[in-house]
Protein backbone atom coordinates (compact mmCIF):
# COMPACT_ATOMS: atom_id res chain seq x y z
CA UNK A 1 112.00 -19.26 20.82
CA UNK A 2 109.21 -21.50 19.88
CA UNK A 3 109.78 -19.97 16.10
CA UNK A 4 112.18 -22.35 15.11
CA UNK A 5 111.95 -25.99 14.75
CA UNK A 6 114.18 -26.84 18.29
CA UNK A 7 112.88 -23.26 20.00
CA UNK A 8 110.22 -24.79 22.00
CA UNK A 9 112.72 -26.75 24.19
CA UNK A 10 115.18 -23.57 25.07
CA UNK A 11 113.45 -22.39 27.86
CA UNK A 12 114.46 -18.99 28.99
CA UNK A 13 111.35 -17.72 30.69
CA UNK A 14 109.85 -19.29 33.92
CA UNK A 15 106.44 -19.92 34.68
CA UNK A 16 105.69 -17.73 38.13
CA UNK A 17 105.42 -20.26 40.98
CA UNK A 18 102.54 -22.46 41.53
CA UNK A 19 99.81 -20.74 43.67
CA UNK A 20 99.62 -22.02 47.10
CA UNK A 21 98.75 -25.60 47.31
CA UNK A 22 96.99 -26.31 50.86
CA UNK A 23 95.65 -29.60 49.88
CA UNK A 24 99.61 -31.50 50.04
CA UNK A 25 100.39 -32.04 53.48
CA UNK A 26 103.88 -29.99 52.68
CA UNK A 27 102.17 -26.85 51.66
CA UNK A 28 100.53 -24.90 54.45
CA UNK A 29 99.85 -21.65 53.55
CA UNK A 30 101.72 -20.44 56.57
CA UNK A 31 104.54 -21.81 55.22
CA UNK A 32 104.23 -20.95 51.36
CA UNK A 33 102.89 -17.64 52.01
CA UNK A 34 106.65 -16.68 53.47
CA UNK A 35 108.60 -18.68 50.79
CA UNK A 36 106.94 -17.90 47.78
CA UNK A 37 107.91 -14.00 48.44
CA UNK A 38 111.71 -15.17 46.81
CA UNK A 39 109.50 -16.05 43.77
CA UNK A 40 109.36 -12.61 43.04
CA UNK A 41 112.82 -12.50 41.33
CA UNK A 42 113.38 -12.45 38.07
CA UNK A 43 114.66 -16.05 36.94
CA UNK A 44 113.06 -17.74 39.00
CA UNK A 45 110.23 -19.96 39.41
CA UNK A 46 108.86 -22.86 37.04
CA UNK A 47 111.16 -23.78 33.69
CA UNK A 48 108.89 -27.21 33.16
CA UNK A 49 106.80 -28.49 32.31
CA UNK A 50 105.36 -25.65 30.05
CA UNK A 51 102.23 -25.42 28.12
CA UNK A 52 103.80 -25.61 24.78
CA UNK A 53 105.68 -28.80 25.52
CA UNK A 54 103.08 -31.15 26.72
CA UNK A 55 105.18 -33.92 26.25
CA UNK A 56 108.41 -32.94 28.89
CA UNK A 57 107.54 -34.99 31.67
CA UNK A 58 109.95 -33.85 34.05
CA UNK A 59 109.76 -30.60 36.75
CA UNK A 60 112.31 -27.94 37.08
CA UNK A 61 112.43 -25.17 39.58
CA UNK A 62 115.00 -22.77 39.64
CA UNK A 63 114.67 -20.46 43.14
CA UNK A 64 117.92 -18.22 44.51
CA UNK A 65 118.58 -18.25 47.81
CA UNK A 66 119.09 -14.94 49.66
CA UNK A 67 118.64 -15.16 53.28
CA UNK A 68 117.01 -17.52 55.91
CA UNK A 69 113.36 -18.09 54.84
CA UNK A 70 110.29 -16.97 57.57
CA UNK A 71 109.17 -19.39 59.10
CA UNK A 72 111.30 -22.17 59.46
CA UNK A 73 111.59 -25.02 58.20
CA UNK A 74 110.09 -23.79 54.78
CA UNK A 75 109.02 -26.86 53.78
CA UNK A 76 107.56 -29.65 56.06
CA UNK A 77 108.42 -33.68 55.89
CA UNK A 78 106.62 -35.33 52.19
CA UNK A 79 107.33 -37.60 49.85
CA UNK A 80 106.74 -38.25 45.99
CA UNK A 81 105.66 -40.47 43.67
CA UNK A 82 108.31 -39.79 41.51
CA UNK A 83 111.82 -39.37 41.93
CA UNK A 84 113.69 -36.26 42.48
CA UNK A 85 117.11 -34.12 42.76
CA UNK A 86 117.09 -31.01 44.74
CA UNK A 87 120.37 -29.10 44.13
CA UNK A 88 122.16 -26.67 46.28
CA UNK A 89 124.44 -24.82 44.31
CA UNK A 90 127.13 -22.40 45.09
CA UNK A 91 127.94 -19.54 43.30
CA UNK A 92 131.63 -18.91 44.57
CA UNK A 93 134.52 -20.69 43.16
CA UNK A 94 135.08 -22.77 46.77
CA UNK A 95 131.70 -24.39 46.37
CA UNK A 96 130.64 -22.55 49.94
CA UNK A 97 126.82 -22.03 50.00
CA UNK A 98 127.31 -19.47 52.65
CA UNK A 99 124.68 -20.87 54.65
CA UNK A 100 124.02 -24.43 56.91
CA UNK A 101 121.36 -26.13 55.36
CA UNK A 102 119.83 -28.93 57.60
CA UNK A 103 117.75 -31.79 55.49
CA UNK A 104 115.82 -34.90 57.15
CA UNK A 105 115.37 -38.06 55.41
CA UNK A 106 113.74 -41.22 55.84
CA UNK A 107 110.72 -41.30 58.40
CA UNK A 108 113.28 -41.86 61.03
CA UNK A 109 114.09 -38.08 60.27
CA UNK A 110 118.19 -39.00 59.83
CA UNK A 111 119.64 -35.27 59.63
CA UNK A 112 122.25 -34.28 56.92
CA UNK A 113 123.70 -30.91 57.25
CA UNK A 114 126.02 -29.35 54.30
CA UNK A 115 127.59 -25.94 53.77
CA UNK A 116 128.84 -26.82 50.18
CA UNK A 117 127.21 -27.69 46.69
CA UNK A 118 125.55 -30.70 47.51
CA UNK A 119 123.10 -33.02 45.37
CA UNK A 120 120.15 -34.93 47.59
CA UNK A 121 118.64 -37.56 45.63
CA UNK A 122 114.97 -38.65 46.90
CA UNK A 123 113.77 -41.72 45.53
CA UNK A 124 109.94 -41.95 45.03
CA UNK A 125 108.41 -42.90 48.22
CA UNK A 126 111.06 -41.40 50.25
CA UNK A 127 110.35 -39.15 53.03
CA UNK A 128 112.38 -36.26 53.26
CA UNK A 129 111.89 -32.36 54.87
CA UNK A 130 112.00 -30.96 57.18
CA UNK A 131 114.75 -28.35 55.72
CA UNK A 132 116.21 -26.02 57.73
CA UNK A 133 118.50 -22.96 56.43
CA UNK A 134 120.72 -21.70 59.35
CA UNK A 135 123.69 -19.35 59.54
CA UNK A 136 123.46 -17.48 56.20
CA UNK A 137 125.81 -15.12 55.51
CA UNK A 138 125.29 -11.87 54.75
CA UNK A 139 125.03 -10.83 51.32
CA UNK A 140 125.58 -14.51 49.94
CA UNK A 141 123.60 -16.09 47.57
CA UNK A 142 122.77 -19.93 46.06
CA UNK A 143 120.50 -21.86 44.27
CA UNK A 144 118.28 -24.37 44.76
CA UNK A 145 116.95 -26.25 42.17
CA UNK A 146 114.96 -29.00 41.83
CA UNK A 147 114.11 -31.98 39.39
CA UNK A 148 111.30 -34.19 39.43
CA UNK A 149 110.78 -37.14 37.01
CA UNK A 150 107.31 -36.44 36.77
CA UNK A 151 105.47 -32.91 35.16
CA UNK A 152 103.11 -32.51 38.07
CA UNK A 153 104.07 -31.74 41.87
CA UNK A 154 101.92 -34.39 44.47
């Protein structure tokens, strides 16, 4: 849509995931080499930053949820140094995820577990991860997206 004046910001067409990224403590490749299979979906993967709009400095990443990721957790304990929103988002009208997902925050490692839409804010500097998906149900699906106030991923 980049033809128009406003085009450039509609952005309809994701950038494939990021390639494995072994050097952030988060991203083993034992770990990325499992999740990054679900990035084979269409609509999924990397809405921003994108090359034509240098100036967005925030990251989105749209990824669907289908089943319990292998291995577990999929992503290890990290932190930012930028803020950021990860979003679990139902796609049934009772807000049911159809799946337990288990989230640790803080380096004490203080355990939330949800089953519905639920919004986990992570201020820069905050430790969160491990996350843990547990009793998916069959055939469900959900989202999880995330925003980060900053256009690269440390």
């Amino acid at each position: 849509m980049a033809e128009s004046k406003y085009g450039k910001y509609v952005v309809t067409n994701p950038i494939p995931h990021p390639k494995i990224q072994p050097d952030l403590a988060h991203h083993t490749k034992r770990r990325d080499i499992g999740y990054l299979e679900g990035w084979k979906r269409p609509g999924e993967g990397m809405f921003l930053p994108q090359e034509n709009l240098p100036e967005c400095q925030i990251r989105c990443v749209v990824s669907r949820q289908v089943g319990v990721p292998d291995p577990q957790p999929f992503l290890d304990a990290h932190k930012h140094s930028a803020d950021e929103m990860i979003m679990f988002l139902s796609t049934t009208p009772d807000g049911s995820l159809g799946a337990t997902v288990d989230i640790e925050m803080g380096e004490e490692g203080e355990h939330h577990t949800f089953d519905k839409t639920t919004v986990v804010y992570c201020p820069k500097g905050l430790v969160h991860g491990p996350i843990w998906y547990s009793n998916f149900q069959e055939g469900r699906v959900f989202y999880m997206i995330t925003l980060m106030l900053q256009a690269e991923y440390d």
